[in-house]
N, C-alpha and C. Protein backbone atom coordinates (compact mmCIF):
# COMPACT_ATOMS: atom_id res chain seq x y z
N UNK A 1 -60.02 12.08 -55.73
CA UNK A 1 -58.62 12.28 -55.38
C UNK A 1 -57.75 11.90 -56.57
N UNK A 2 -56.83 12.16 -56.87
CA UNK A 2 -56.05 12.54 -58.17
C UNK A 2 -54.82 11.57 -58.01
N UNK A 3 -54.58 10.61 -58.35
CA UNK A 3 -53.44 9.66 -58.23
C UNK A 3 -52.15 9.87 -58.77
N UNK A 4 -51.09 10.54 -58.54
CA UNK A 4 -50.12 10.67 -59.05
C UNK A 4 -48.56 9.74 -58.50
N UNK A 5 -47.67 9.95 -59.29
CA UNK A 5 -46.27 9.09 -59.14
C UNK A 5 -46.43 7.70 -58.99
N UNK A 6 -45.68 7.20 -58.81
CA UNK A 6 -45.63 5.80 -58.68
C UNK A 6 -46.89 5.06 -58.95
N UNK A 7 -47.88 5.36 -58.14
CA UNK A 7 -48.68 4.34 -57.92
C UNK A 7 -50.05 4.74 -58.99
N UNK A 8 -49.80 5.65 -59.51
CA UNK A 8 -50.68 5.74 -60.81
C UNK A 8 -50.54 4.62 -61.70
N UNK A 9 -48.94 4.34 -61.70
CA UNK A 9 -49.14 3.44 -63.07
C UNK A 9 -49.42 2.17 -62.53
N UNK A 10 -49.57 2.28 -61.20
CA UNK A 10 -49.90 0.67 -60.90
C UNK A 10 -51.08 0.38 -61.29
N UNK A 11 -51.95 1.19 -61.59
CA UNK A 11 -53.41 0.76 -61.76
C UNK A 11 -53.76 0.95 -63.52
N UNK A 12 -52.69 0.73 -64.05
CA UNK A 12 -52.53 0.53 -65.28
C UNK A 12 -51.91 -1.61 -65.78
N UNK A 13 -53.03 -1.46 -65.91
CA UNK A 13 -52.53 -3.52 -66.34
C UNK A 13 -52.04 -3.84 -67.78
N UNK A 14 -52.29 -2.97 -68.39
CA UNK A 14 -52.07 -2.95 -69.94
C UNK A 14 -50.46 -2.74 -70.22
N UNK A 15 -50.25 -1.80 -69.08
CA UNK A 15 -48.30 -2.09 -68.92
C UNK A 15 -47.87 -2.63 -68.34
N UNK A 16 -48.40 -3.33 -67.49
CA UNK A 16 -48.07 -4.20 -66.66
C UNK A 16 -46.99 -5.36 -66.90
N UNK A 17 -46.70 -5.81 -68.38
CA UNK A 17 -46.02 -6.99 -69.13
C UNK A 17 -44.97 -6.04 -69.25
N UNK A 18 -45.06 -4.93 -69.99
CA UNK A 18 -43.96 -4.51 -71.12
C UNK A 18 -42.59 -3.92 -69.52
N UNK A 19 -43.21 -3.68 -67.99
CA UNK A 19 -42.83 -2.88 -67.00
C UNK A 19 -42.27 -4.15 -66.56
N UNK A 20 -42.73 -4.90 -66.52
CA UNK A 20 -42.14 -6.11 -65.83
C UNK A 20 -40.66 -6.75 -66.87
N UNK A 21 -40.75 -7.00 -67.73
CA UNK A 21 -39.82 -7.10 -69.13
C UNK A 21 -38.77 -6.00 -68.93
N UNK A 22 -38.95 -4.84 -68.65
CA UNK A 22 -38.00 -3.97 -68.74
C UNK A 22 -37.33 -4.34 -67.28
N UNK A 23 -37.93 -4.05 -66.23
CA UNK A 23 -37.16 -4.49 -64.96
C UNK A 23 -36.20 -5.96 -65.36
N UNK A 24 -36.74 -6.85 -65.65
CA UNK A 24 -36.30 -8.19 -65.91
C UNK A 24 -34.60 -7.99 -66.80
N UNK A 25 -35.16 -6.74 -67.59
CA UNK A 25 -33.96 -6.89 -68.48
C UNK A 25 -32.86 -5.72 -67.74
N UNK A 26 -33.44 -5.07 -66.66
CA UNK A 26 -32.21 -4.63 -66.30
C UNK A 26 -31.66 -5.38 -65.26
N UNK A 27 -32.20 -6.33 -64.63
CA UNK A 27 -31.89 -7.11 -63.34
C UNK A 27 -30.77 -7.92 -64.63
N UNK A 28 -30.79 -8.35 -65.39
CA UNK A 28 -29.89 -9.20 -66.50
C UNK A 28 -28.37 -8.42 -66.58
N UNK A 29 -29.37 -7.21 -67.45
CA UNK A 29 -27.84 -6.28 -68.00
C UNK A 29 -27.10 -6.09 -66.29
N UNK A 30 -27.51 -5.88 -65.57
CA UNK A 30 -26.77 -5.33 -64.04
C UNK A 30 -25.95 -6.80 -63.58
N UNK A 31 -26.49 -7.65 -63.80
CA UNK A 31 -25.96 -9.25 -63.33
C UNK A 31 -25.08 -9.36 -64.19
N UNK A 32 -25.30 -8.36 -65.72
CA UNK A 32 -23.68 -9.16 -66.62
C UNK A 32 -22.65 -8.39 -66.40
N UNK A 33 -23.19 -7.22 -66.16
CA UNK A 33 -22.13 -6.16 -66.10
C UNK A 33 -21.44 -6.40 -64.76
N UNK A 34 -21.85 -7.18 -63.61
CA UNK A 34 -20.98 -7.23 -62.46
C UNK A 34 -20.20 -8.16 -62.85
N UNK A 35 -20.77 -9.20 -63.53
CA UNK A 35 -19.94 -10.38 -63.58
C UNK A 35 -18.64 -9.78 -64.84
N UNK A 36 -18.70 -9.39 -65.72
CA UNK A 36 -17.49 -8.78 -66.69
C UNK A 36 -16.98 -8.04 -65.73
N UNK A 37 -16.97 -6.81 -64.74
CA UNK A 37 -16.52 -6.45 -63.96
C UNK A 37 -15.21 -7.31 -63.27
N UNK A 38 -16.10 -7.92 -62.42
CA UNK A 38 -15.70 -9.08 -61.50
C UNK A 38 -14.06 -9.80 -62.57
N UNK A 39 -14.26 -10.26 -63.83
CA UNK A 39 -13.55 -10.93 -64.57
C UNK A 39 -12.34 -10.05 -65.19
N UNK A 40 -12.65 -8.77 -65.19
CA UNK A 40 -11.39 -7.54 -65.59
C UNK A 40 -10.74 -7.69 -64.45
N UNK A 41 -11.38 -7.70 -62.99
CA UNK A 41 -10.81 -7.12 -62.04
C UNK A 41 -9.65 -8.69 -61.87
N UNK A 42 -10.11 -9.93 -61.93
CA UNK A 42 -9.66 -11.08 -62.00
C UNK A 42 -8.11 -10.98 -62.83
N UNK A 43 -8.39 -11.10 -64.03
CA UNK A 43 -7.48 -10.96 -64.90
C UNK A 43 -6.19 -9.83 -65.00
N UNK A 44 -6.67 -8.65 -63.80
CA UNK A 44 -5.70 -7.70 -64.08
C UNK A 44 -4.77 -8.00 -62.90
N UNK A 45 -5.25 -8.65 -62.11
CA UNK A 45 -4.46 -8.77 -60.83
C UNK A 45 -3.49 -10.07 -61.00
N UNK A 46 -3.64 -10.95 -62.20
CA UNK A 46 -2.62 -11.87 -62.22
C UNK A 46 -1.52 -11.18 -62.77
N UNK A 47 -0.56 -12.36 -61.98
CA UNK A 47 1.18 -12.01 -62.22
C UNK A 47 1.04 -12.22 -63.23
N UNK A 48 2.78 -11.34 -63.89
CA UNK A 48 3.13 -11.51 -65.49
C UNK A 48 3.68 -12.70 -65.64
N UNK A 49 3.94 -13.45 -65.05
CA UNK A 49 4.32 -15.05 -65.85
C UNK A 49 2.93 -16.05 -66.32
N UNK A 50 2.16 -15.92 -65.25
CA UNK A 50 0.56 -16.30 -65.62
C UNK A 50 -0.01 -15.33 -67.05
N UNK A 51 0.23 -14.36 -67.17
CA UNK A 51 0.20 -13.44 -68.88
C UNK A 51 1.03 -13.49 -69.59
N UNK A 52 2.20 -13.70 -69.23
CA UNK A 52 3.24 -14.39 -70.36
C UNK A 52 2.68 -15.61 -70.48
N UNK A 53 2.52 -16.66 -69.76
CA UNK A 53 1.84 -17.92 -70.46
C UNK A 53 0.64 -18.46 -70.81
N UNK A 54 -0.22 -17.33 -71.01
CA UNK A 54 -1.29 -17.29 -71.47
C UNK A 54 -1.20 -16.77 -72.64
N UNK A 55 -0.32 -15.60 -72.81
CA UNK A 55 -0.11 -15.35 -74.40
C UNK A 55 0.45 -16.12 -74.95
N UNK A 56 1.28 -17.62 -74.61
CA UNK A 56 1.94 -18.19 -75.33
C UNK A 56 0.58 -18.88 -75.79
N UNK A 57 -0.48 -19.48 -75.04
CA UNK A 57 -1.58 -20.49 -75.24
C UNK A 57 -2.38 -19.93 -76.44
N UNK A 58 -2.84 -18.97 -75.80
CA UNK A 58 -3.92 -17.83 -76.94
C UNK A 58 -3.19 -16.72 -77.23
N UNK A 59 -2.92 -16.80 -78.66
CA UNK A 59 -1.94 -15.39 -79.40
C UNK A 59 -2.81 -14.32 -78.99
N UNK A 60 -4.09 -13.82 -78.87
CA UNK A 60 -4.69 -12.56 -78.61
C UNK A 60 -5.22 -12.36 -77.17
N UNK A 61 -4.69 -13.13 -76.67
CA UNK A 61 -5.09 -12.34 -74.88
C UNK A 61 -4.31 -11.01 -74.73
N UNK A 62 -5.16 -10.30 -74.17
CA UNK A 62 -4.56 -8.89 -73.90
C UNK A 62 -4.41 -8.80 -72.15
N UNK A 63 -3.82 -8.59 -72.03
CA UNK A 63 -4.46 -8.05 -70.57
C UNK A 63 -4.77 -6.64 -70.45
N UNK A 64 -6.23 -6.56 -69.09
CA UNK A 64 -6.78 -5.51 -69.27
C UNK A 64 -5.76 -4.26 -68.56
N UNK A 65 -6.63 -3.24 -68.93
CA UNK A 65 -6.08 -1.66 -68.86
C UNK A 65 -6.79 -1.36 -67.57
């Protein structure tokens, strides 16, 4: 019987590291990217006196677009 999709490569151990590493690193990139998300969405919703006095603190705060 002829093993195809998915579960072919399961019976491959030799990728087994490099498959696991890649998942690992997208479970990362997906966890940073919500959290920068999360922190635009933060920052855009404050009032302009809270961004007026934050630009007085740090000359290069922008607020986001």
């Amino acid at each position: 019987m002829l093993r195809t999709g998915f579960h072919a490569k399961l019976s491959k151990p030799c990728r087994a590291a490099s498959r696991a590493a890649r998942r690992k690193n997208l479970v990362l990139a997906m966890m940073a990217g919500s959290a920068a998300h999360r922190v635009r969405e933060t920052a855009a919703g404050l009032p302009r006196c809270v961004i007026a006095d934050a630009k007085e603190q740090v000359p290069d705060f922008k607020r986001p677009s």
